[in-house]
N, C-alpha and C. Protein backbone atom coordinates (compact mmCIF):
# COMPACT_ATOMS: atom_id res chain seq x y z
N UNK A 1 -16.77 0.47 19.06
CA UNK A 1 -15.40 0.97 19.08
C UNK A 1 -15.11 1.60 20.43
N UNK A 2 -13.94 1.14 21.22
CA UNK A 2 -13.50 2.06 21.83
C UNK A 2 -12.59 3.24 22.05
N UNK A 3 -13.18 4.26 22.33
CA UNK A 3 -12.76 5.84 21.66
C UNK A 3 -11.72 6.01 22.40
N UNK A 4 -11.08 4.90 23.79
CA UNK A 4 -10.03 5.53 24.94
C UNK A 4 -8.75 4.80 24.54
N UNK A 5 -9.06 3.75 23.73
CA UNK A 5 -8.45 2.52 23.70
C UNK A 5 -7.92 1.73 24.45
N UNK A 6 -8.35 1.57 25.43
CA UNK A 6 -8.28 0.75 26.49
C UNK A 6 -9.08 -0.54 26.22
N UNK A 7 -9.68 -0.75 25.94
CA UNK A 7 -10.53 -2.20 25.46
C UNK A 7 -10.13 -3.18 24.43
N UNK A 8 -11.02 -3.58 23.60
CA UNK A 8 -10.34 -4.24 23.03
C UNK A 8 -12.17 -4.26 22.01
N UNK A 9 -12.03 -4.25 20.49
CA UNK A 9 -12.48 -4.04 19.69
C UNK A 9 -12.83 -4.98 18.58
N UNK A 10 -13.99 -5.35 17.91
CA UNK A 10 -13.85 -6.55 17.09
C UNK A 10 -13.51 -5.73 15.29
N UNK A 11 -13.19 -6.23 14.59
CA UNK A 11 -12.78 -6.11 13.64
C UNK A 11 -13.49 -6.48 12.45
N UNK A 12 -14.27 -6.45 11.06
CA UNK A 12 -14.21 -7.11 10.19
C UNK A 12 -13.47 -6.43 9.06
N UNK A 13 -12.95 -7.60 8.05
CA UNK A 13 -12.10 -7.18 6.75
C UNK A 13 -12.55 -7.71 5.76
N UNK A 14 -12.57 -7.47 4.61
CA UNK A 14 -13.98 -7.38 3.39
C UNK A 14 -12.45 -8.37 3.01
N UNK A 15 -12.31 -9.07 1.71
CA UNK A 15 -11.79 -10.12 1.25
C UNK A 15 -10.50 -9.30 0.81
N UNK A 16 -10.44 -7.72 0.13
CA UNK A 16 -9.07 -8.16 0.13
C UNK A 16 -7.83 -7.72 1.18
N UNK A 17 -8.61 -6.93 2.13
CA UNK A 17 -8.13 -6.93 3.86
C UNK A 17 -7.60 -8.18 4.33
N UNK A 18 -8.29 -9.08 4.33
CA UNK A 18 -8.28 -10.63 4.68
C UNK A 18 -6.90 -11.48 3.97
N UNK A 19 -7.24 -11.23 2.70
CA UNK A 19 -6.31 -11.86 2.01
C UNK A 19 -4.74 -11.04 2.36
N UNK A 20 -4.42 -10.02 1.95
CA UNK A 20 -3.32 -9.19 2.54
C UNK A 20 -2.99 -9.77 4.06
N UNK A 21 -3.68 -9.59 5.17
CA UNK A 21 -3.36 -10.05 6.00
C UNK A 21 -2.96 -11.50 6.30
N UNK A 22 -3.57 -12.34 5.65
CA UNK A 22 -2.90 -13.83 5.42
C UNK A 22 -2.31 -14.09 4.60
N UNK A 23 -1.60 -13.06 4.00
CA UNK A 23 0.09 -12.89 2.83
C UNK A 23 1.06 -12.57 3.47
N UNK A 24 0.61 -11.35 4.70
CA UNK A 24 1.73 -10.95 5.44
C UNK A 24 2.06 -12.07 6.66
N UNK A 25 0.99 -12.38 7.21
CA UNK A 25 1.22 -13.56 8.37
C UNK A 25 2.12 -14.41 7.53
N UNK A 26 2.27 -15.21 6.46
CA UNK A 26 2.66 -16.19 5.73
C UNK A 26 4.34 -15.95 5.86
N UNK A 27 4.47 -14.58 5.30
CA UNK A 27 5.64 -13.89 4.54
C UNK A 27 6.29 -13.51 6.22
N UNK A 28 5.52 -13.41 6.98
CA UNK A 28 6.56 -13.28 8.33
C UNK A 28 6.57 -14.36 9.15
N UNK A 29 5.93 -15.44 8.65
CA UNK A 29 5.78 -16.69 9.50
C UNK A 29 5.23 -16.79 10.67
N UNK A 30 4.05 -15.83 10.44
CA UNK A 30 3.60 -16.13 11.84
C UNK A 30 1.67 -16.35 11.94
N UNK A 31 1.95 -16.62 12.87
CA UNK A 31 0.10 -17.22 12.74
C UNK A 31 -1.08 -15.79 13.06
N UNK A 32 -0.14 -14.79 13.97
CA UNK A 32 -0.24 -14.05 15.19
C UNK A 32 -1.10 -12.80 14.29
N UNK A 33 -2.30 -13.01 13.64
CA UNK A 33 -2.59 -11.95 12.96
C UNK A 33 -2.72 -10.61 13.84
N UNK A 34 -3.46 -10.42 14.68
CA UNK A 34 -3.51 -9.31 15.68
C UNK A 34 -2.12 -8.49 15.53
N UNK A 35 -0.79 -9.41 16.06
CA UNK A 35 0.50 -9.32 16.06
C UNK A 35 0.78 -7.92 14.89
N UNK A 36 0.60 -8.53 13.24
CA UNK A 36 0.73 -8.17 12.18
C UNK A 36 0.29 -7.10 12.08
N UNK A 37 -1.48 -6.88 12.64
CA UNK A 37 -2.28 -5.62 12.48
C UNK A 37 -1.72 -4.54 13.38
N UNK A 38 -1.52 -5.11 14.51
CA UNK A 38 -0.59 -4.07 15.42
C UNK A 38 0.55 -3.66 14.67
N UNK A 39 1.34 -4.43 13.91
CA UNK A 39 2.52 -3.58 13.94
C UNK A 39 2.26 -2.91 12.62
N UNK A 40 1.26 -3.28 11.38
CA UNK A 40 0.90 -2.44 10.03
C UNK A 40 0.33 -0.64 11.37
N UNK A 41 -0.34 -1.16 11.99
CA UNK A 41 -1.19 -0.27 12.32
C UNK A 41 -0.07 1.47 13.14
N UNK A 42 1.43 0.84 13.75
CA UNK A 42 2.03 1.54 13.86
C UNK A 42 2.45 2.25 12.83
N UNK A 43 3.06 1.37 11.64
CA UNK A 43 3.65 2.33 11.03
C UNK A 43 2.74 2.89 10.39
N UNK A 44 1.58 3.13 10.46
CA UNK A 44 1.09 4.13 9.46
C UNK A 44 0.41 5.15 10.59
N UNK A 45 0.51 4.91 11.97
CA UNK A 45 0.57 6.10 12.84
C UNK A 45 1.59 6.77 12.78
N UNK A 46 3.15 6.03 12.26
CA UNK A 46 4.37 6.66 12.65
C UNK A 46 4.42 7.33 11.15
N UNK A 47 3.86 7.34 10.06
CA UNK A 47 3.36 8.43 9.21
C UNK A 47 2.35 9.31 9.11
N UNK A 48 1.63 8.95 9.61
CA UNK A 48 0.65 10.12 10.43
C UNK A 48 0.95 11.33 10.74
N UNK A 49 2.07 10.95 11.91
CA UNK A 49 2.38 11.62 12.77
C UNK A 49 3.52 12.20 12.35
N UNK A 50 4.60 11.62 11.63
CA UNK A 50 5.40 12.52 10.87
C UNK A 50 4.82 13.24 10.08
N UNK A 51 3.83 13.08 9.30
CA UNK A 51 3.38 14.31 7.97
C UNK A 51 2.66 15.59 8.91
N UNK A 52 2.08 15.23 9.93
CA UNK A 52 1.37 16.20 10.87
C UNK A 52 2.37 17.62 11.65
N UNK A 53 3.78 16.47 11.18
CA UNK A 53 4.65 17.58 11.70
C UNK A 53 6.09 18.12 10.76
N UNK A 54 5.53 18.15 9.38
CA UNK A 54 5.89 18.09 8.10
C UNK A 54 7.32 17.38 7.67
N UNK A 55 7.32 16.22 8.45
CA UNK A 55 8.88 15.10 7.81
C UNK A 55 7.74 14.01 7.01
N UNK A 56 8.75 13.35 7.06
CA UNK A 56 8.33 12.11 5.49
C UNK A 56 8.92 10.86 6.48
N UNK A 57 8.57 9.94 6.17
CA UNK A 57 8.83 8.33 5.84
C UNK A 57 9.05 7.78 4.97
N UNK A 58 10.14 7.17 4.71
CA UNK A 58 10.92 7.16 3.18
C UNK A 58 11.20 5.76 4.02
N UNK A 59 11.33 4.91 2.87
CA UNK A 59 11.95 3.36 2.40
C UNK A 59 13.11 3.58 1.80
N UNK A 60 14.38 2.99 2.25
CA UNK A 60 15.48 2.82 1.45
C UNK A 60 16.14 1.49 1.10
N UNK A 61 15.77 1.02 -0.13
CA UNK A 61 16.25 -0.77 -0.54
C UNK A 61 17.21 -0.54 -0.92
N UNK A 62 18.02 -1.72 -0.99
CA UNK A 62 19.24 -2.18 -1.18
C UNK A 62 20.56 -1.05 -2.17
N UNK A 63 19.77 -0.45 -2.73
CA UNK A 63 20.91 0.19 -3.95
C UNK A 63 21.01 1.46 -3.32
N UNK A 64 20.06 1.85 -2.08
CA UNK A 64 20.37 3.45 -1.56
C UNK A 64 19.63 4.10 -1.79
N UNK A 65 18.67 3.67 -2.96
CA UNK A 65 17.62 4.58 -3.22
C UNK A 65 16.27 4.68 -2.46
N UNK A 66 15.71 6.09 -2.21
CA UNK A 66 14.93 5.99 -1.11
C UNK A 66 13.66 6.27 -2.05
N UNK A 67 12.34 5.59 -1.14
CA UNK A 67 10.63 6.27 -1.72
C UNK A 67 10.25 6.72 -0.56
N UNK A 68 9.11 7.75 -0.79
CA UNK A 68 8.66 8.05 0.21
C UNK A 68 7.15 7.59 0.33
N UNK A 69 6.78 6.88 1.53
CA UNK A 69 5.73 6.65 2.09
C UNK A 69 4.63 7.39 1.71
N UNK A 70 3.88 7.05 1.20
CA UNK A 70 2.59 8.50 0.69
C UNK A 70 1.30 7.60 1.43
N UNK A 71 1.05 8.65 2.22
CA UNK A 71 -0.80 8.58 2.72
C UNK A 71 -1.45 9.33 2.11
């Protein structure tokens, strides 16, 4: 692992890591798994980092109603 993140890191994902990730590639049409992991991997820094500074991340679908993101 690199601790600076400057490098670049190998990965393994036990089967149902794997599978999730080739549901979401599918469901966004794209081949670009890295792509996918990068951007899962933001938003759950960008909840991180909101709960660290006591706001929320909330989902709001179609009818207005909101959930909130729970880590």
């Amino acid at each position: 692992m690199d601790p600076k993140g400057v490098g670049t890191i190998e990965v393994q994902l036990n089967n149902t890591a794997a599978q999730l990730l080739a549901s979401l590639c599918v469901e966004l049409g794209t081949e670009d798994a890295t792509g996918v992991l990068s951007q899962a991997l933001g938003v759950l820094d960008l909840c991180v980092k909101s709960k660290a500074k006591g706001s929320r991340v909330c989902i709001i679908n179609s009818l207005g109603e909101t959930s909130e993101v729970v880590i």
